[in-house]
N, C-alpha and C. Protein backbone atom coordinates (compact mmCIF):
# COMPACT_ATOMS: atom_id res chain seq x y z
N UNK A 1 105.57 94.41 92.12
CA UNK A 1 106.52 95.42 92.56
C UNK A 1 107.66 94.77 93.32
N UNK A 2 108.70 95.18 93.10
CA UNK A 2 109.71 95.00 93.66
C UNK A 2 110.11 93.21 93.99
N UNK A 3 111.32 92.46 93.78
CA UNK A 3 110.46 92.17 91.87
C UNK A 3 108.60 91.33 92.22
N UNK A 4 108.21 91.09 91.45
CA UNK A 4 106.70 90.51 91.94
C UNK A 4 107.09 89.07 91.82
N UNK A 5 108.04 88.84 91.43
CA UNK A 5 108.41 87.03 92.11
C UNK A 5 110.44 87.15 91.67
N UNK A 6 110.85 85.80 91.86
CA UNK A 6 111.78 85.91 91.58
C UNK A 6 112.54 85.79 90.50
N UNK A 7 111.61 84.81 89.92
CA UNK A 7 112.14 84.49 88.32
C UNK A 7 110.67 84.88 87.37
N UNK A 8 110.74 84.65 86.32
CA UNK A 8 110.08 85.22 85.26
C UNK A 8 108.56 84.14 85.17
N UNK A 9 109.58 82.63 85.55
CA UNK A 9 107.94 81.82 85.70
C UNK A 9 107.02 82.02 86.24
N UNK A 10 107.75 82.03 87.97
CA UNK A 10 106.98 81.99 89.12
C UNK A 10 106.20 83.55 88.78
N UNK A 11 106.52 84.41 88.22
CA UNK A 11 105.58 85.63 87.97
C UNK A 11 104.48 85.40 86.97
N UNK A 12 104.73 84.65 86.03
CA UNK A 12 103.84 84.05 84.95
C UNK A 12 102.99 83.30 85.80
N UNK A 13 103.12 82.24 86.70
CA UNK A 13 102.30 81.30 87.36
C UNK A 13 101.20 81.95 88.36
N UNK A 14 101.90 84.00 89.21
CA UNK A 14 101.48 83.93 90.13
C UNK A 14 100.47 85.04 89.43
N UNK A 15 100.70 85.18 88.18
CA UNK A 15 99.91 86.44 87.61
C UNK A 15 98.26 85.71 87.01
N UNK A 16 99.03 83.97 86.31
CA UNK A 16 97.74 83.26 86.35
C UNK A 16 96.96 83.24 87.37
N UNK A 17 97.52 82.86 88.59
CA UNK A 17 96.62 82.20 89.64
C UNK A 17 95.97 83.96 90.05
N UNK A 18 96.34 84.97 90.06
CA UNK A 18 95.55 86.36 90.10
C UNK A 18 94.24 85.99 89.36
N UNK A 19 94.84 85.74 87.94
CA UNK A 19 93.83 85.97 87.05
C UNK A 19 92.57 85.15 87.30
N UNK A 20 92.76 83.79 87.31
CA UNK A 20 91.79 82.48 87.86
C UNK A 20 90.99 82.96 88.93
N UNK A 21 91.49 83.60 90.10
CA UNK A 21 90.88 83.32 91.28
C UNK A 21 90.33 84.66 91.64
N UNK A 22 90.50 85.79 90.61
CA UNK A 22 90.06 87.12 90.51
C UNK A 22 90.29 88.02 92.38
N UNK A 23 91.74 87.96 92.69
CA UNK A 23 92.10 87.69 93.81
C UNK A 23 92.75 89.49 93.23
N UNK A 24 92.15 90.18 94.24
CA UNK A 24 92.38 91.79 94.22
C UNK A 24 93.76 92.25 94.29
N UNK A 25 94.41 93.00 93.53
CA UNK A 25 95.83 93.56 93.93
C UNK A 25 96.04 94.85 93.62
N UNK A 26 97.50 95.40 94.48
CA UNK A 26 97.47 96.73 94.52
C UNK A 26 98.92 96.77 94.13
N UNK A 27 98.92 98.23 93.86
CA UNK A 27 100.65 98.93 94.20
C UNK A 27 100.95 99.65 95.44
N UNK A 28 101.95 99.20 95.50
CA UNK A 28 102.21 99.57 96.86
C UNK A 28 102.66 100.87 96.90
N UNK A 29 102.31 101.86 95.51
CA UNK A 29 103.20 103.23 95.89
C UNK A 29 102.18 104.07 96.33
N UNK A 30 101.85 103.55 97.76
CA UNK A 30 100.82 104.48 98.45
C UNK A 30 100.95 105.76 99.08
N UNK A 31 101.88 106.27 99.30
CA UNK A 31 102.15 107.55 99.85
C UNK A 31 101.40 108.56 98.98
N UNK A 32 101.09 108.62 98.01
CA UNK A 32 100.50 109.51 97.38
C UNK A 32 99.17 109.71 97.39
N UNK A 33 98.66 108.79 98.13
CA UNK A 33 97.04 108.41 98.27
C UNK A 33 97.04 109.02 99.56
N UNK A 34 97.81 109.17 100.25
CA UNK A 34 97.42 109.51 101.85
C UNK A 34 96.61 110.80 101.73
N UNK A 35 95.54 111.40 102.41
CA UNK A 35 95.30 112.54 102.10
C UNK A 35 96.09 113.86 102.35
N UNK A 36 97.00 113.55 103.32
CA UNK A 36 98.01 114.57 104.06
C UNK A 36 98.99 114.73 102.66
N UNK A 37 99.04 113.77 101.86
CA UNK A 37 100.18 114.16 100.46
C UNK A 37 98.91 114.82 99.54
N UNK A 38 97.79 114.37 99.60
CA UNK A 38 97.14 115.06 98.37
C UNK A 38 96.86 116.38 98.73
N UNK A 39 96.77 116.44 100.22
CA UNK A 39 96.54 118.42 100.50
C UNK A 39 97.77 118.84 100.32
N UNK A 40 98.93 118.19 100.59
CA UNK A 40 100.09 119.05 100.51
C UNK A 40 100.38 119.25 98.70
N UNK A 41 100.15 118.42 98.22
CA UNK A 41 100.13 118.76 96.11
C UNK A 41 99.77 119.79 95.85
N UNK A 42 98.01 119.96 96.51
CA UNK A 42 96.90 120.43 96.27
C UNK A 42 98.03 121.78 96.55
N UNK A 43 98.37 122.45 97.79
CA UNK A 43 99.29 123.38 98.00
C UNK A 43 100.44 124.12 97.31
N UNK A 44 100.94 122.45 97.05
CA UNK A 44 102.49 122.71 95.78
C UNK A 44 102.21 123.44 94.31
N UNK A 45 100.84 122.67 93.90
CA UNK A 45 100.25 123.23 93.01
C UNK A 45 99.77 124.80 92.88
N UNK A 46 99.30 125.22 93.83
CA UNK A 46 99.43 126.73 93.91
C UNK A 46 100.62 127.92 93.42
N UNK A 47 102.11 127.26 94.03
CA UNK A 47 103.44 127.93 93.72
C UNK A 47 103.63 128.08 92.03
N UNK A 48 103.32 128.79 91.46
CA UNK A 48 104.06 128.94 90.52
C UNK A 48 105.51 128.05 90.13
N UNK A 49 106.22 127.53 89.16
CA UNK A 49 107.23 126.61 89.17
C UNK A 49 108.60 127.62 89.37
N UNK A 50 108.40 128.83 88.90
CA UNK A 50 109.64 129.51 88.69
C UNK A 50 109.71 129.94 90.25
N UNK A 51 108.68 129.99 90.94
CA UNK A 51 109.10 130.21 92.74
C UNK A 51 109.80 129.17 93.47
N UNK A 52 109.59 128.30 92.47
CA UNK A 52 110.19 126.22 93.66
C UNK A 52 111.80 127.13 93.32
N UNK A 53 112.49 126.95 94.36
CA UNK A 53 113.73 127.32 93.99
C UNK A 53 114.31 125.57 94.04
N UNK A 54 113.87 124.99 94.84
CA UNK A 54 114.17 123.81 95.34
C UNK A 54 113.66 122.57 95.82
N UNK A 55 113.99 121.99 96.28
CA UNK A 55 112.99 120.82 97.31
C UNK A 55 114.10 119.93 97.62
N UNK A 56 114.05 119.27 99.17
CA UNK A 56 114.82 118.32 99.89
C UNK A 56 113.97 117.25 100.29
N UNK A 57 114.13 115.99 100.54
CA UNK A 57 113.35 114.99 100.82
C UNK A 57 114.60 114.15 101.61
N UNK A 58 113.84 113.90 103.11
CA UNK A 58 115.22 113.22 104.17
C UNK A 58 113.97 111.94 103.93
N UNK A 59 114.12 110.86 103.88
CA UNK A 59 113.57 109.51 104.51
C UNK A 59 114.70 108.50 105.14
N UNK A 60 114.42 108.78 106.82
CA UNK A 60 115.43 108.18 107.65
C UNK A 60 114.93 107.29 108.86
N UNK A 61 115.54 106.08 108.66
CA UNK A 61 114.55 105.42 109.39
C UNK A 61 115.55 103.72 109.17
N UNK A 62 114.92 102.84 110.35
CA UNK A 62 115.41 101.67 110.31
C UNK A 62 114.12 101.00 109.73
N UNK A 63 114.72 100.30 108.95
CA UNK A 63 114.23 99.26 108.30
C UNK A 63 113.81 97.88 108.40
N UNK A 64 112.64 97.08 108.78
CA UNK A 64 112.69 95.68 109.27
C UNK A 64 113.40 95.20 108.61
N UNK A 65 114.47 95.00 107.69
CA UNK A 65 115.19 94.30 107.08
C UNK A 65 116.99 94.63 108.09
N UNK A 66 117.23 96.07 107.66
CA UNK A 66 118.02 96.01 108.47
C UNK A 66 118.27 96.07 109.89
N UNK A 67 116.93 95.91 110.79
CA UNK A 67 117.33 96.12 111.92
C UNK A 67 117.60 94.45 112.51
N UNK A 68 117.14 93.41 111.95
CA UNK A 68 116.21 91.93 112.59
C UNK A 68 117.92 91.65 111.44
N UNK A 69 118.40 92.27 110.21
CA UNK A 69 119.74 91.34 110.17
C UNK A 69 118.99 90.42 109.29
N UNK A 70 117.89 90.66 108.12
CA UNK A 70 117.17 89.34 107.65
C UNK A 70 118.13 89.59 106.01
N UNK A 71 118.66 88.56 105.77
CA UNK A 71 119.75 88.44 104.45
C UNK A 71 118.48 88.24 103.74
N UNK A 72 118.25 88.71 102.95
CA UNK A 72 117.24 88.85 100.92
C UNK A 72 117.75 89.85 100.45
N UNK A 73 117.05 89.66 99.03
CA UNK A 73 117.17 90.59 98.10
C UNK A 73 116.83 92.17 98.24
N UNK A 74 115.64 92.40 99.72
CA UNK A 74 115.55 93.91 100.21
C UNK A 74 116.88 94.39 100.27
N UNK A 75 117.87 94.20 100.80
CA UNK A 75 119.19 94.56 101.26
C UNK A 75 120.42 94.52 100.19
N UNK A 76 120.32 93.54 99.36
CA UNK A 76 121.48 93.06 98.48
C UNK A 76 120.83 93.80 97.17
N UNK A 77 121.79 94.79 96.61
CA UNK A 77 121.80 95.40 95.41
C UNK A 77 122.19 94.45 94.16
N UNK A 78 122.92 93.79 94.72
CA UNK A 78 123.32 92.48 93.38
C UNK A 78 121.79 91.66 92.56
N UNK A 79 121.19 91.80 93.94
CA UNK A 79 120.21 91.00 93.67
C UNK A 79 118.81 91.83 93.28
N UNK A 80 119.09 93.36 93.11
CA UNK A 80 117.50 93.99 92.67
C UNK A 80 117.15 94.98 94.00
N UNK A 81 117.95 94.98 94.95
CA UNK A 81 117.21 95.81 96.27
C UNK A 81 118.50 96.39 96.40
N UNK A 82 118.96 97.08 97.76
CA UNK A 82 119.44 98.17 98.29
C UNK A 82 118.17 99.05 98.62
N UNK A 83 118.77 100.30 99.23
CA UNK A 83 118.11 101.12 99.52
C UNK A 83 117.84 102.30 97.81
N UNK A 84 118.52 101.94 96.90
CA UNK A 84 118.02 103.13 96.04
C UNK A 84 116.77 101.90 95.31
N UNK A 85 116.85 100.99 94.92
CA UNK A 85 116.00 99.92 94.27
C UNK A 85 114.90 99.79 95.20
N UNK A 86 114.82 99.68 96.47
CA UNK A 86 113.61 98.89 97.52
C UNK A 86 113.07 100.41 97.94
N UNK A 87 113.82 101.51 98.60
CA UNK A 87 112.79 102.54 99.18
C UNK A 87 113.28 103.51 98.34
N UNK A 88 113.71 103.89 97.48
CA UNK A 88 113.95 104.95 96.49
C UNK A 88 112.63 104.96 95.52
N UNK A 89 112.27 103.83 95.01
CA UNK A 89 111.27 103.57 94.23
C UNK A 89 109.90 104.20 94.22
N UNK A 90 109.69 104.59 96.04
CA UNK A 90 108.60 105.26 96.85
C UNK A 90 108.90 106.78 96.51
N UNK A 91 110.13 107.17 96.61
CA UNK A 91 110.36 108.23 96.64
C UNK A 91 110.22 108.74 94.80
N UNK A 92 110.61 108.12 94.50
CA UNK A 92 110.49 108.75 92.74
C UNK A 92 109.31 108.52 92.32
N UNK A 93 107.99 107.99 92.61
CA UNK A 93 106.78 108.24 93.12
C UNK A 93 106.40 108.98 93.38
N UNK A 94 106.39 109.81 94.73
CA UNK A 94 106.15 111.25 95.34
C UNK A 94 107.06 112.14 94.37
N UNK A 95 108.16 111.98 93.94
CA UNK A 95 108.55 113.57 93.45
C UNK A 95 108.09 113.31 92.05
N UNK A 96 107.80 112.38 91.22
CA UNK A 96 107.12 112.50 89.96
C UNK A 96 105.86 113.16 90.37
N UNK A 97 104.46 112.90 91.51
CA UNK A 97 103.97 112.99 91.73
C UNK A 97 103.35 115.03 91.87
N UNK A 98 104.22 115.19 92.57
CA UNK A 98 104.75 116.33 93.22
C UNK A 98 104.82 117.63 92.50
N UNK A 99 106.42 116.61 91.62
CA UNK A 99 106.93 117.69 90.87
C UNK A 99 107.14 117.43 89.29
N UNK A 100 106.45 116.60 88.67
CA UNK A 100 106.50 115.96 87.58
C UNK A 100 107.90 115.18 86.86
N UNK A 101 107.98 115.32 85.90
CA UNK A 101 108.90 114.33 85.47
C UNK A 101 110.16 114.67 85.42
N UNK A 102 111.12 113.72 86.33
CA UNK A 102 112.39 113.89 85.95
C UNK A 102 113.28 114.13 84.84
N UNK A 103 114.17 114.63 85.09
CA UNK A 103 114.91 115.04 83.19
C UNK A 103 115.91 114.52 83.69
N UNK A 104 116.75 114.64 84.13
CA UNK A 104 118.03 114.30 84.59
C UNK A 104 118.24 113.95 86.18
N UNK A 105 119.15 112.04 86.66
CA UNK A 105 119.24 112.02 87.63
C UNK A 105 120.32 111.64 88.27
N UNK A 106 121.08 112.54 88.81
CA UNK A 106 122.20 111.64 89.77
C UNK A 106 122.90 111.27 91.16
N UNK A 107 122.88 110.18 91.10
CA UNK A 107 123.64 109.13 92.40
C UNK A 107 124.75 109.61 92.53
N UNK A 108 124.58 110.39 93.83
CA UNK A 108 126.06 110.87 94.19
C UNK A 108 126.68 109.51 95.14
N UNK A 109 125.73 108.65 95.72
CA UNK A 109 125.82 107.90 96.67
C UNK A 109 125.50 107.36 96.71
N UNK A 110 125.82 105.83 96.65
CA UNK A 110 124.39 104.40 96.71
C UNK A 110 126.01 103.44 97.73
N UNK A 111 125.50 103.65 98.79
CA UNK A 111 126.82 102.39 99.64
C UNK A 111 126.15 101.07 100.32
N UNK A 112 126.86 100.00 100.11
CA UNK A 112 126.34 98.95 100.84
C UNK A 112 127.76 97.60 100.64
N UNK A 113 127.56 97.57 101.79
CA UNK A 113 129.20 96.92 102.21
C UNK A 113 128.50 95.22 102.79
N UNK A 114 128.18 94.34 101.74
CA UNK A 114 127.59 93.22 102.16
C UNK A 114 128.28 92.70 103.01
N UNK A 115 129.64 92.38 102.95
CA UNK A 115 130.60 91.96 103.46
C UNK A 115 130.61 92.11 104.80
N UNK A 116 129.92 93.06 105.63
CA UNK A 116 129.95 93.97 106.70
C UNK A 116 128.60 93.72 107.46
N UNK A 117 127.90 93.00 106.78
CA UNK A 117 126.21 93.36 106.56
C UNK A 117 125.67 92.77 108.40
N UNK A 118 126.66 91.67 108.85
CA UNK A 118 126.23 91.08 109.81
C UNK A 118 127.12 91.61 111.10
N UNK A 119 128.29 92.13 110.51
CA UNK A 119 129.16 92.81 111.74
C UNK A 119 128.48 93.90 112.29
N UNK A 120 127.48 94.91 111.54
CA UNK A 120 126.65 96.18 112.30
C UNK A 120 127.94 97.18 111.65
N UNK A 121 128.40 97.11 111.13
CA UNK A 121 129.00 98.18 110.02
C UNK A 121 128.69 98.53 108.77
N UNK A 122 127.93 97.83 108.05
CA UNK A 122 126.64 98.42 107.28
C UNK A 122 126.43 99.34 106.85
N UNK A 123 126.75 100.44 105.48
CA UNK A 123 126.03 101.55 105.31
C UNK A 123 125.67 101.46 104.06
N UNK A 124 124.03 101.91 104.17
CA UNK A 124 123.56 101.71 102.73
C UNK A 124 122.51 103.20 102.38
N UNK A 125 123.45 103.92 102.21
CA UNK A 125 122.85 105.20 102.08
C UNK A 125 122.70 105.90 100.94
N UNK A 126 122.12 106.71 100.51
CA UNK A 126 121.62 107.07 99.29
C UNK A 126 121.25 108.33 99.16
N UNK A 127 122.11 108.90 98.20
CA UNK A 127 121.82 110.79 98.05
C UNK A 127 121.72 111.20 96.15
N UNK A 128 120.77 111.31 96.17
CA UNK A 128 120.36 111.41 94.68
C UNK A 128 119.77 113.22 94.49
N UNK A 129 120.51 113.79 93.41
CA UNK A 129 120.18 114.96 92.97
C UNK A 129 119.46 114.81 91.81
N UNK A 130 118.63 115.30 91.64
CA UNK A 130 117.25 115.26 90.74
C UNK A 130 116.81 116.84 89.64
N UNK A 131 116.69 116.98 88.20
CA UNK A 131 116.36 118.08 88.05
C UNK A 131 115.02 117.49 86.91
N UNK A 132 113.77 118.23 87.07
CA UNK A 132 112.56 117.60 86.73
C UNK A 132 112.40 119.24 85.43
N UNK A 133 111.90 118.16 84.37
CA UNK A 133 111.54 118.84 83.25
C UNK A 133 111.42 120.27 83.26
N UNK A 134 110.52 120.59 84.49
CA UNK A 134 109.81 122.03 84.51
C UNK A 134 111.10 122.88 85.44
N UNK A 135 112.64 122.77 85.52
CA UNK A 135 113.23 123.09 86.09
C UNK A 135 113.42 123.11 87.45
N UNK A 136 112.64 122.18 88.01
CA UNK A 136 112.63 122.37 89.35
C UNK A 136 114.01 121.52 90.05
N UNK A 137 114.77 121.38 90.67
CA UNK A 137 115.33 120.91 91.33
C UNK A 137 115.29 120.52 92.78
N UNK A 138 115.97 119.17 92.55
CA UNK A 138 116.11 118.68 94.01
C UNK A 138 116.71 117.76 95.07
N UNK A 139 116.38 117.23 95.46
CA UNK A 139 117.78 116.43 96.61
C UNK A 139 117.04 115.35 97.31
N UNK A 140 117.53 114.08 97.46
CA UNK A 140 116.73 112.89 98.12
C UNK A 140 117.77 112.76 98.99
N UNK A 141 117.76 112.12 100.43
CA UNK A 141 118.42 111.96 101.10
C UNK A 141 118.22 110.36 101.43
N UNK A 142 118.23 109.18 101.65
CA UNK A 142 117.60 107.79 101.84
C UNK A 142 118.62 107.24 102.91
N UNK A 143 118.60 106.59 103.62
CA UNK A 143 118.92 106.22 104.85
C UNK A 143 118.28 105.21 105.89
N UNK A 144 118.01 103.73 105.42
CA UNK A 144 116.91 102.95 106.21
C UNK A 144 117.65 102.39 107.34
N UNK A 145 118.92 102.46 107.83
CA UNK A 145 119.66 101.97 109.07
C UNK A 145 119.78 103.41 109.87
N UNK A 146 118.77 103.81 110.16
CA UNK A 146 119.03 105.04 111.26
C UNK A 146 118.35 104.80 112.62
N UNK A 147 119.27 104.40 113.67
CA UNK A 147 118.82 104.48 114.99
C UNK A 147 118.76 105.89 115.91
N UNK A 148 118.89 106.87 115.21
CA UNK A 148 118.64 108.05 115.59
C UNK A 148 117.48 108.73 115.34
N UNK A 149 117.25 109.74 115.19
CA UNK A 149 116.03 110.47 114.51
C UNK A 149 115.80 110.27 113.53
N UNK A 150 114.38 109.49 113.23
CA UNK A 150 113.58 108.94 112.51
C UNK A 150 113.00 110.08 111.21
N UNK A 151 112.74 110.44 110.16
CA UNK A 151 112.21 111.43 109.75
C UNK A 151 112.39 110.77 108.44
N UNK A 152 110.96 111.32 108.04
CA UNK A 152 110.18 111.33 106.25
C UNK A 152 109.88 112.63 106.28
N UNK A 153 111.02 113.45 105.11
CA UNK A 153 110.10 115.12 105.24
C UNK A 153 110.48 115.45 103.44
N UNK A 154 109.60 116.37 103.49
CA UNK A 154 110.09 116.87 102.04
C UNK A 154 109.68 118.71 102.63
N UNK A 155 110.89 119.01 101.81
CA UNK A 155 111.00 120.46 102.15
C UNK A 155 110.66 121.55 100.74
N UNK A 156 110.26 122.47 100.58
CA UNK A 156 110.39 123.18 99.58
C UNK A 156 110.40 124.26 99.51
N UNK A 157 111.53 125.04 99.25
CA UNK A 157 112.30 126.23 99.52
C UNK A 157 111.53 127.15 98.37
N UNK A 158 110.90 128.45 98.23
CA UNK A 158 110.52 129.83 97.50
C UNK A 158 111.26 130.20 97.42
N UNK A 159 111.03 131.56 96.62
CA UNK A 159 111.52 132.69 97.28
C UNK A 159 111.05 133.34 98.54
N UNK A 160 109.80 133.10 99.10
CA UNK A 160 109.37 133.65 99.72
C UNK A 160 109.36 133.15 101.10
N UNK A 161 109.26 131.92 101.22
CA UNK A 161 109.15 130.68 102.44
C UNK A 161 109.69 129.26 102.12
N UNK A 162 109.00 128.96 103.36
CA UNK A 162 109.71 127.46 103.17
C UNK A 162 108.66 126.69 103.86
N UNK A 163 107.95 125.52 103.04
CA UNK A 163 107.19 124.80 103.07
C UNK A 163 107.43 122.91 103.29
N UNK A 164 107.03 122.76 104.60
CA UNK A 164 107.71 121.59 104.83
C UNK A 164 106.31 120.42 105.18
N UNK A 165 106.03 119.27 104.47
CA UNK A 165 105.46 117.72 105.28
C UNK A 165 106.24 117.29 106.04
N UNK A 166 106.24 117.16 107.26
CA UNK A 166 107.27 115.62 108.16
C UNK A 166 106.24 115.06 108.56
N UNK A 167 107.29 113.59 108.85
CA UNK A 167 106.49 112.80 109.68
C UNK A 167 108.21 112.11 110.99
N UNK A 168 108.08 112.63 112.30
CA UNK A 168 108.93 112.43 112.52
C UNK A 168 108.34 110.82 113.77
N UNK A 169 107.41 110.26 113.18
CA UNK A 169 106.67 109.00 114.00
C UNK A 169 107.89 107.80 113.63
N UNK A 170 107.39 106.77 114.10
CA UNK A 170 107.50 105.29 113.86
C UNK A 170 106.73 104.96 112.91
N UNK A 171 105.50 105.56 112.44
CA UNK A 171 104.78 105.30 111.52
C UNK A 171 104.52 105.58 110.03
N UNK A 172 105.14 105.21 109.06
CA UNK A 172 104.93 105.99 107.99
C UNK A 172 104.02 106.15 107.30
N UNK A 173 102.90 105.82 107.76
CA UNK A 173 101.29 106.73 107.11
C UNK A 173 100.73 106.97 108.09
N UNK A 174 101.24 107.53 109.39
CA UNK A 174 100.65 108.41 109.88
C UNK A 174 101.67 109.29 110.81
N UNK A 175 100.90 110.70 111.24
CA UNK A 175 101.60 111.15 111.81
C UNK A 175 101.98 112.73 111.26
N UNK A 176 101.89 112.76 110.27
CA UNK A 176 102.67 114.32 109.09
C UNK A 176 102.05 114.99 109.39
N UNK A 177 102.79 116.37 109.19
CA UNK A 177 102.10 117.51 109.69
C UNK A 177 103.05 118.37 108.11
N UNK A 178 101.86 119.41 108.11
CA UNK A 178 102.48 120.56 107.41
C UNK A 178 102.61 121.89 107.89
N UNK A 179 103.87 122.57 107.37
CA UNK A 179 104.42 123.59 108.28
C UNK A 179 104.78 124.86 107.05
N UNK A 180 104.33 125.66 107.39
CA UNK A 180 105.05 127.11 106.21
C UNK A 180 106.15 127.85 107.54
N UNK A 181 107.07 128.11 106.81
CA UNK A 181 107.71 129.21 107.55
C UNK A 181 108.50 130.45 106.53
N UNK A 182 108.41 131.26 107.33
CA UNK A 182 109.07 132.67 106.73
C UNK A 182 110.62 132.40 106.42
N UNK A 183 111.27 133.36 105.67
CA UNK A 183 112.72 133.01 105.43
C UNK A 183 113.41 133.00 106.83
N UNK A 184 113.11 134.14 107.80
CA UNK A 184 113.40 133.98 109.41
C UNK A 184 113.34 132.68 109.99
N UNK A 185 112.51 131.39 109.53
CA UNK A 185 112.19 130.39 109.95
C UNK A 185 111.26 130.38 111.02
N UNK A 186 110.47 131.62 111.33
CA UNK A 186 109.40 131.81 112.50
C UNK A 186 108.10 131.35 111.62
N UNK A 187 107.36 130.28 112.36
CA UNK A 187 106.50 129.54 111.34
C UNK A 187 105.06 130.74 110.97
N UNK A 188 104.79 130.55 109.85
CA UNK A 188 103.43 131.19 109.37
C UNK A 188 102.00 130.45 110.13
């Protein structure tokens, strides 16, 4: 994942030495394993599709890459990363997951000003509108240079309510809570 080496050998060499040494590996698109995402599915799954009017997903947060200033390929889009390539990848994960398969997707926004990267002017932000087979629609928000309020949430608008996961921690597998609220926004 993301790439699993840099060139095509060193992936050939490191996929042998897996194989030889029967040395365990994973994917890292774990958010979906957490149990707090599988009760919240378990939930989504209940709504009927023609009730999703919508869904929003904020993931905002600093990044060990961009906060420490470390120059790789996490950061540089030229090179395979940015923020839609490195933490977008997580996210189209959960909403395949979620909300099944995308049909149509677009980048209203993918910014990253390398040039800038060490002055602290920096923006590498990312707003992707999403519409998934079964009509559902929706909105990613991505943002890994945020020294403000921290937040992983996915929202999902009814007709009837509004059904939200956050996690507004330092931690991103732990911490989420799930919330229903009425169209009033007074929680259920």
């Amino acid at each position: 994942q993301k790439p699993f080496a840099v060139t095509f050998e060193k992936s050939k060499k490191y996929y042998n030495d897996i194989i030889k040494t029967n040395l365990p590996v994973s994917v890292n698109y774990n958010f979906i394993f957490l149990p707090i995402f599988i009760k919240f599915r378990k939930i989504i799954e209940k709504i009927p599709y023609n009730q999703i009017n919508k869904y929003e997903i904020k993931w905002h947060f600093q990044s060990y890459a961009y906060k420490n200033k470390v120059m790789s390929w996490r950061v540089n889009q030229k090179k395979g990363g940015g923020t839609l390539n490195n933490f977008g990848s997580h996210i189209i994960a959960i909403i395949h997951n979620f909300f099944g398969l995308a049909e149509k997707v677009d980048v209203l926004k993918n910014n990253f000003d390398w040039d800038n990267y060490f002055n602290n002017k920096y923006n590498d932000d990312v707003i992707v509108n999403v519409i998934h087979s079964n009509k559902i629609n929706g909105s990613i928000s991505i943002c890994p240079n945020v020294k403000r309020k921290k937040e992983l949430s996915i929202t999902i608008y009814t007709s009837k309510y509004r059904l939200k996961l956050i996690n507004i921690s330092n931690n991103h597998h732990s911490g989420f809570k799930i919330y229903k609220f009425k169209k009033n926004n007074k929680k259920l």
